[in-house]
Every structure is written in structure tokens, then in C-alpha cells.
N, C-alpha and C. Protein backbone atom coordinates (compact mmCIF):
# COMPACT_ATOMS: atom_id res chain seq x y z
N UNK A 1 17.09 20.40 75.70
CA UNK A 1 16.48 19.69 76.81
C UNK A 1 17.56 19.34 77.81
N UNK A 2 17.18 19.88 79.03
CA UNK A 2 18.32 19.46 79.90
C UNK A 2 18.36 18.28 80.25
N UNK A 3 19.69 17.52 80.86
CA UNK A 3 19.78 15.89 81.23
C UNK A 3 19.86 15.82 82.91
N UNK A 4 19.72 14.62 83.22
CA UNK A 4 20.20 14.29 84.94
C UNK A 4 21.40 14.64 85.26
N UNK A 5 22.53 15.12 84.32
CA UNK A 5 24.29 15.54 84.67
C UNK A 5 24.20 17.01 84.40
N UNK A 6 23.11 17.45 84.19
CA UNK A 6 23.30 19.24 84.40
C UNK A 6 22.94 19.84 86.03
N UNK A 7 22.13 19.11 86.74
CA UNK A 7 22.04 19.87 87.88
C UNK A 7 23.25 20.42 88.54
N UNK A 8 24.47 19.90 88.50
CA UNK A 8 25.18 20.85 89.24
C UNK A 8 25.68 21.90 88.11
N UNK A 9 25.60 21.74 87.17
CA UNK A 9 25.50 23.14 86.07
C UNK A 9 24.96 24.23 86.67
N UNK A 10 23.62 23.97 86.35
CA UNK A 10 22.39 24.75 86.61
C UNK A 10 22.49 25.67 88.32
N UNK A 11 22.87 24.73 89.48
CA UNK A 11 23.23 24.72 90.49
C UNK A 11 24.38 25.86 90.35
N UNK A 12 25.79 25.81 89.99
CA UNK A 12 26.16 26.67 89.99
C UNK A 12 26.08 27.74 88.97
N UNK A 13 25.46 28.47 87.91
CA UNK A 13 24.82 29.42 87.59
C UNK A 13 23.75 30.21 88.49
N UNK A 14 23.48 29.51 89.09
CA UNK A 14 21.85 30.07 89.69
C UNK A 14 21.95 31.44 90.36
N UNK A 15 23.22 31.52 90.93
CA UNK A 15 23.69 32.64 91.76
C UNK A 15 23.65 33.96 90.71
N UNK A 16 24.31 33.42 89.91
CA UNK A 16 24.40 34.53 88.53
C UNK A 16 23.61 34.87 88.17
N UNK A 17 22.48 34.19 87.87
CA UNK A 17 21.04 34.09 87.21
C UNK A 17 20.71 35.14 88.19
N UNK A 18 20.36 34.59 89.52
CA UNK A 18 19.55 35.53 90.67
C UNK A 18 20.08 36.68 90.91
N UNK A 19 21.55 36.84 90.89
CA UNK A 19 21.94 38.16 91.25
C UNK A 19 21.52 39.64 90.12
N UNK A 20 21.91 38.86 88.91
CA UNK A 20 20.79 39.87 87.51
C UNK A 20 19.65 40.49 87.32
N UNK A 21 19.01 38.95 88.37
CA UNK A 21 17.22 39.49 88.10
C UNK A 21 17.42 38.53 86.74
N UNK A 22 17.60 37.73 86.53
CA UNK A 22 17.22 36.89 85.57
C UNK A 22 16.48 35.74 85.85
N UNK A 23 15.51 34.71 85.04
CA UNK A 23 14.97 33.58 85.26
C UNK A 23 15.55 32.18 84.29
N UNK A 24 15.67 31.28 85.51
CA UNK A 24 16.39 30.32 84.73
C UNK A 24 14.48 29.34 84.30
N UNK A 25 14.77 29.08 82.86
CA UNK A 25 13.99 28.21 82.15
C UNK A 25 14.15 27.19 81.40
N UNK A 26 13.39 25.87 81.24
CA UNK A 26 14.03 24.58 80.57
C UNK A 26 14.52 25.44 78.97
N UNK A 27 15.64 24.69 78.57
CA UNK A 27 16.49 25.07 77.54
C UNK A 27 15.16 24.93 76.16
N UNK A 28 14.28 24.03 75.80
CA UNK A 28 13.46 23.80 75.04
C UNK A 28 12.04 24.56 75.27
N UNK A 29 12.03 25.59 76.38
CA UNK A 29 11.33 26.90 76.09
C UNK A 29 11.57 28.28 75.97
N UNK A 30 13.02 28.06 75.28
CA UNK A 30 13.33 29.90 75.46
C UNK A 30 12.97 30.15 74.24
N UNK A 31 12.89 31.25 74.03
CA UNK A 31 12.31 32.61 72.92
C UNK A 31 13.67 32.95 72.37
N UNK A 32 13.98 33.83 71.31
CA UNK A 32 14.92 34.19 70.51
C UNK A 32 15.25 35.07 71.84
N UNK A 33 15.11 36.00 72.57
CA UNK A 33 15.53 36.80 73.21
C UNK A 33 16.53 36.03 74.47
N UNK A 34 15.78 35.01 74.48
CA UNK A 34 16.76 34.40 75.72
C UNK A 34 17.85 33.66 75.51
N UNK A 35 18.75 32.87 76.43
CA UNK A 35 20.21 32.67 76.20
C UNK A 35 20.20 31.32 76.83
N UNK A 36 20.44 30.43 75.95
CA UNK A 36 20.60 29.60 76.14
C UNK A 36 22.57 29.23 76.54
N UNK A 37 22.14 28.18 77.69
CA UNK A 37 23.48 27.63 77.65
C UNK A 37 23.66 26.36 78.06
N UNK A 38 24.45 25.67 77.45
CA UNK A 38 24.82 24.23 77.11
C UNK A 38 25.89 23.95 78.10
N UNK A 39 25.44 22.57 77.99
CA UNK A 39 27.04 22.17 79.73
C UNK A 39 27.08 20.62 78.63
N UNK A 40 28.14 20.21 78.44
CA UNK A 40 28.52 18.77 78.04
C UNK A 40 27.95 18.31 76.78
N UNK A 41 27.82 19.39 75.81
CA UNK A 41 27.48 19.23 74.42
C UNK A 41 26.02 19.31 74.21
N UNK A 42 25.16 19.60 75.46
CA UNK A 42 23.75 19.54 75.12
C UNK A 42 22.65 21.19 76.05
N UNK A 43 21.78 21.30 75.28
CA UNK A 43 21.55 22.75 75.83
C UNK A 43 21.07 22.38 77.44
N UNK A 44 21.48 22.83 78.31
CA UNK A 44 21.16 22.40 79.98
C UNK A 44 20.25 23.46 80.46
N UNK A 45 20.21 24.51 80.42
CA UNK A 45 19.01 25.28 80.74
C UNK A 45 18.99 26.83 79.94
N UNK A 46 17.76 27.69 80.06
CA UNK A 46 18.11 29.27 79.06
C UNK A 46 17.57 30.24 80.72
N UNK A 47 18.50 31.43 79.79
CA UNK A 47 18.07 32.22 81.02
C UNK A 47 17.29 33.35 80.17
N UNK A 48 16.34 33.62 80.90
CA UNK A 48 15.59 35.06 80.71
C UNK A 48 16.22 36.43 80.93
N UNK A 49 16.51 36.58 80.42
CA UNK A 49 17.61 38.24 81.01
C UNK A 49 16.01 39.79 81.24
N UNK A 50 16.60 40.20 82.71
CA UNK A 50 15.71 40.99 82.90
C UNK A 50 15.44 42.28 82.07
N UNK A 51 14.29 42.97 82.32
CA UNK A 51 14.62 44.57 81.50
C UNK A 51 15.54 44.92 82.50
N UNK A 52 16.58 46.34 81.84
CA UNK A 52 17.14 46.79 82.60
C UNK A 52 16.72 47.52 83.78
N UNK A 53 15.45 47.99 83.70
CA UNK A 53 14.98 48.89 85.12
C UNK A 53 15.16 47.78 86.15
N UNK A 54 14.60 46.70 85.63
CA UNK A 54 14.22 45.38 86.33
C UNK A 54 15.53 45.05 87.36
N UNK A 55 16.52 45.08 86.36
CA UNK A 55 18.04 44.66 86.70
C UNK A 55 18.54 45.86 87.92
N UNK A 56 18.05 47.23 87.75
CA UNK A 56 18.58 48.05 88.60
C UNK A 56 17.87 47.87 89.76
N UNK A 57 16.88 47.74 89.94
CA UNK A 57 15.82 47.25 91.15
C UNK A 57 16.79 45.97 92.08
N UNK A 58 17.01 45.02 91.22
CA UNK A 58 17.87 43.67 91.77
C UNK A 58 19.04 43.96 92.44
N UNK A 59 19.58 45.13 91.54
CA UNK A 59 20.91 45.76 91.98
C UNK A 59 20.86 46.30 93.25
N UNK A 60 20.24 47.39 93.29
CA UNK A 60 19.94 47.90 94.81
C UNK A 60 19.50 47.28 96.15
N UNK A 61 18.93 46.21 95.56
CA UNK A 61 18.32 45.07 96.35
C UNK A 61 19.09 44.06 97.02
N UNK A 62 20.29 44.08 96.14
CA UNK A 62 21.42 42.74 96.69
C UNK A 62 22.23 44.29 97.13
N UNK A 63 22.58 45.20 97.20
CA UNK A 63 23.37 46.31 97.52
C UNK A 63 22.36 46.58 99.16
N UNK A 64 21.75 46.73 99.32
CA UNK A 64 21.09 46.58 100.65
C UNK A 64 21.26 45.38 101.45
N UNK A 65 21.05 44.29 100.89
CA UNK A 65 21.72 42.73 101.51
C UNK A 65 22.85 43.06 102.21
N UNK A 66 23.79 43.41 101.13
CA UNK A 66 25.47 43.72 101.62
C UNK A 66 25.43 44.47 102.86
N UNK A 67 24.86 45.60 102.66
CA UNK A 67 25.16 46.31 103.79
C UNK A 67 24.42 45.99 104.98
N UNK A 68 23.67 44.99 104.87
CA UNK A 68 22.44 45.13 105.77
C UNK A 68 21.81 46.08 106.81
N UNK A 69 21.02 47.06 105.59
CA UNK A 69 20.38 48.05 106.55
C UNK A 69 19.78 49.06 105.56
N UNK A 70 18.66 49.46 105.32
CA UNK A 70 18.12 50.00 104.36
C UNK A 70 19.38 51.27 103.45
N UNK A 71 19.45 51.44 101.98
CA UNK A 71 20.04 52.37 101.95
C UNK A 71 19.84 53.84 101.95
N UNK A 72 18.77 54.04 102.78
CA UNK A 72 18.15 55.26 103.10
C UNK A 72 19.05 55.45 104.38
N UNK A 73 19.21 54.41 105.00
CA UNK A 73 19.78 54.65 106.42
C UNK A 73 21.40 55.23 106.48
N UNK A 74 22.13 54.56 105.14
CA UNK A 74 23.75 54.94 105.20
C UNK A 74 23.76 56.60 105.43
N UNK A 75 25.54 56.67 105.29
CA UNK A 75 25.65 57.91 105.79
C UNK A 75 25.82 58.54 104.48
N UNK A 76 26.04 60.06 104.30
CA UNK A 76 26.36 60.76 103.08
C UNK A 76 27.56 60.32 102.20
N UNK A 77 28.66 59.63 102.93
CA UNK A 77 29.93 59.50 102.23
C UNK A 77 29.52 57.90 101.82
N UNK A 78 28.61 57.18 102.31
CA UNK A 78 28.34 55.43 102.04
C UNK A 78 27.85 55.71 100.51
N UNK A 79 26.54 56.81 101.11
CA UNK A 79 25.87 56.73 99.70
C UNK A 79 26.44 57.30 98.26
N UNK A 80 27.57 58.38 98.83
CA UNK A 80 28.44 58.88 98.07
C UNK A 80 28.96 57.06 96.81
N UNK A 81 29.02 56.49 97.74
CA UNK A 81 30.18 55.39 97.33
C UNK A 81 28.84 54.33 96.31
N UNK A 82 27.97 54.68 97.09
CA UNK A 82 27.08 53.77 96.08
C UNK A 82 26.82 54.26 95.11
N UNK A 83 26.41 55.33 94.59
CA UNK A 83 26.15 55.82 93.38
C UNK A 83 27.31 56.10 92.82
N UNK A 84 28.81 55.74 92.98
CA UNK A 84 29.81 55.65 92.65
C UNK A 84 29.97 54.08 91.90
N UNK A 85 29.55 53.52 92.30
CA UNK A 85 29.45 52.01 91.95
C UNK A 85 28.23 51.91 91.12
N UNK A 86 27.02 52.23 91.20
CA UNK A 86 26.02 52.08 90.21
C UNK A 86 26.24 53.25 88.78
N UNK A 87 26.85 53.70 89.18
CA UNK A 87 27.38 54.48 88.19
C UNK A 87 28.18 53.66 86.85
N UNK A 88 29.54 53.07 88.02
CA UNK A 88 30.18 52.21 87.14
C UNK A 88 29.45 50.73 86.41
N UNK A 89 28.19 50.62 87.12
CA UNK A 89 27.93 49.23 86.79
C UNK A 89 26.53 50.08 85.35
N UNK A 90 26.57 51.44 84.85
CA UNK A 90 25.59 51.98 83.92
C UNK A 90 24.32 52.12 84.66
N UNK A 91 23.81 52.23 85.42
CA UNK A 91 22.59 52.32 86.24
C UNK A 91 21.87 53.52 85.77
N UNK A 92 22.98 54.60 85.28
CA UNK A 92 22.27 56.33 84.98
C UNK A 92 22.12 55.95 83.82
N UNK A 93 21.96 55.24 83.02
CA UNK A 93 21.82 55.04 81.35
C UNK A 93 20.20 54.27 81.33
N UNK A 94 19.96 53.82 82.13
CA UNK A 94 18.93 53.68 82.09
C UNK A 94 17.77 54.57 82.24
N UNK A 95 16.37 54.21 81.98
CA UNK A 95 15.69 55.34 82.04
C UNK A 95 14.88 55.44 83.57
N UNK A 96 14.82 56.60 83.70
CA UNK A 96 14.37 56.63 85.35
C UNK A 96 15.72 56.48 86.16
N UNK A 97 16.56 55.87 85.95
CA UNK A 97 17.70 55.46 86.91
C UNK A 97 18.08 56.59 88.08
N UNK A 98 18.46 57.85 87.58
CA UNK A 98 18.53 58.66 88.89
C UNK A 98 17.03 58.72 89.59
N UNK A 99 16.06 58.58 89.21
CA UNK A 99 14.99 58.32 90.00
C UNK A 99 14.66 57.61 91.12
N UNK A 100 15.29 56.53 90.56
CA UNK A 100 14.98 55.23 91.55
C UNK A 100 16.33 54.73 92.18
N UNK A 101 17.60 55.72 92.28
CA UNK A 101 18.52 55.50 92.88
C UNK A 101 17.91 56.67 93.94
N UNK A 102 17.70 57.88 93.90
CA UNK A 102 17.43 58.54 94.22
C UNK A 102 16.46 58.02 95.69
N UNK A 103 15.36 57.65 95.19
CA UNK A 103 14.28 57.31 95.85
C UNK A 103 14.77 55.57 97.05
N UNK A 104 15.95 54.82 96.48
CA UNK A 104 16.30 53.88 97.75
C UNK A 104 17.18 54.59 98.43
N UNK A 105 17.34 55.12 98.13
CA UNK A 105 19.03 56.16 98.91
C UNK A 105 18.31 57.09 99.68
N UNK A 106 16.94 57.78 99.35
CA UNK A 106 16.35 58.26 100.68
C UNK A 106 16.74 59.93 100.14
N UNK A 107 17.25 60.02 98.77
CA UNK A 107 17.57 61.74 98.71
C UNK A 107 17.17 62.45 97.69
N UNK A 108 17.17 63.18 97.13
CA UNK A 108 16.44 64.01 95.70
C UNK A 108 17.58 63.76 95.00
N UNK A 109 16.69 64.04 93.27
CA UNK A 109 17.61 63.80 92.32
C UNK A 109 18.38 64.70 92.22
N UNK A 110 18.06 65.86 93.00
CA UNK A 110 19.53 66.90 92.37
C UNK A 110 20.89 66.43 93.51
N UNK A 111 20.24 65.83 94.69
CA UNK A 111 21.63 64.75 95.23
C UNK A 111 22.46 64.19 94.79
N UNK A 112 21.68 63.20 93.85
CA UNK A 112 22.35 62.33 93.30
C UNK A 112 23.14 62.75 92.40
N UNK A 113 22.48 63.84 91.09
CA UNK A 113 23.04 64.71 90.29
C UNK A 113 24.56 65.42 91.22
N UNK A 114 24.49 65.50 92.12
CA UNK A 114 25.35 66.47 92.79
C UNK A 114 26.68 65.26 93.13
N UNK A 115 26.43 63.84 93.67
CA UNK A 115 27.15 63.05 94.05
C UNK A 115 27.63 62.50 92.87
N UNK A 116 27.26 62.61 91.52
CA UNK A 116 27.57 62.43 90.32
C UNK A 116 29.01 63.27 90.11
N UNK A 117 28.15 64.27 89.87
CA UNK A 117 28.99 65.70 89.80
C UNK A 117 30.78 65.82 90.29
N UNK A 118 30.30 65.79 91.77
CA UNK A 118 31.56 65.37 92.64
C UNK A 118 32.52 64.22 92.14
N UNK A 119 31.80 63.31 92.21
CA UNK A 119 32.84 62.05 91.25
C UNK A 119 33.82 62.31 90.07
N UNK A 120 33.01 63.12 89.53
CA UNK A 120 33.51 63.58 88.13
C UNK A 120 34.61 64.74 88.25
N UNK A 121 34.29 65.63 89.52
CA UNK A 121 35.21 66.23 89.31
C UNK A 121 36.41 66.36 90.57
N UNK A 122 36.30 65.14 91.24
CA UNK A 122 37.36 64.84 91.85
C UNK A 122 38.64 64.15 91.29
């Protein structure tokens, strides 16, 4: 159960929480799956951790923020660089993942396959 001295806990997690695609919930309703975390010896709030498709959706989503401007719109060498980075962050391990990188980036999967490719063998 969280107390009146966790809000700035909670406060600064939240960023973390949101940037995941996760949901923050009172500490005395999480499920075995969720993660609880404690600030000052007592549980202060749990987070819901997203599915991973879920998480790659969030990803692309705060990756469009950054750049501000759809990532259909970047250029070949931008998008080069993004699927260079979702790469590193496991995005292709998921299922569908070249799909739906594919499909915000505005290009076919044998693109992406191809901007893969290149990485690998540069």
C-alpha cells in the first residue's frame, strides 16, 4: 500500500513507466506478473509491464516524438539509423516486428530485411 511520502517516488518513475508502455498500479493490486517496487521500506506502487508487441508500438511512438515528423517521412539513411537502433533495443525478436517496423517507416519488409542486411555487413 502506498503512503503520502511516495508521490515523488512514483513521480519520478512515471517517465520510465510511460516510456515502456507500462501501467503504474496501487502496489496492493498487482498480479504475480507485475513488479512491484518499494521506496522507504514499504511497497509504493507495481508496474504492469507491457506485451512486447505492445512495447514496440510505444517504441516507435516516442521515436517519432524525437524526431518530430512521421517516420514514414525520414530520409533513407534516417531510417537506415532507426532500424539500426530498434534492432539494438531486440524489436526483430519479436513477433511481427519487421512488420510493423516496416509499416511506420513507410517501406516493405524486404527493406527493412535489406537495411538489416547492410548493418550486418558493414
Amino acid at each position: 500500500m502506498s503512503g503520502p511520502g511516495d508521490e515523488p517516488f512514483i513521480a519520478a518513475v512515471k517517465p520510465l513507466v510511460d516510456a515502456m508502455g507500462g501501467e503504474m498500479i496501487p502496489a496492493d493490486e498487482a498480479g504475480p506478473d507485475d513488479v512491484v517496487l518499494s521506496w522507504e521500506g514499504r511497497d509504493a506502487v507495481a508496474v504492469r509491464l507491457p506485451q512486447l508487441a505492445d512495447s514496440l508500438d510505444h517504441i516507435l511512438a516516442a521515436m517519432e516524438r524525437r524526431k518530430g515528423i512521421p517516420l514514414a517521412d525520414l530520409d533513407r539513411k534516417a531510417k537506415q539509423e532507426v532500424v539500426r537502433i530498434l534492432e539494438a533495443r531486440g524489436a526483430f525478436s519479436v513477433r511481427h516486428g519487421v512488420e510493423t517496423v516496416a509499416s511506420a517507416l513507410g517501406v516493405s519488409r524486404f527493406t527493412v530485411y535489406n537495411y538489416l542486411n547492410r548493418e550486418k555487413g558493414a
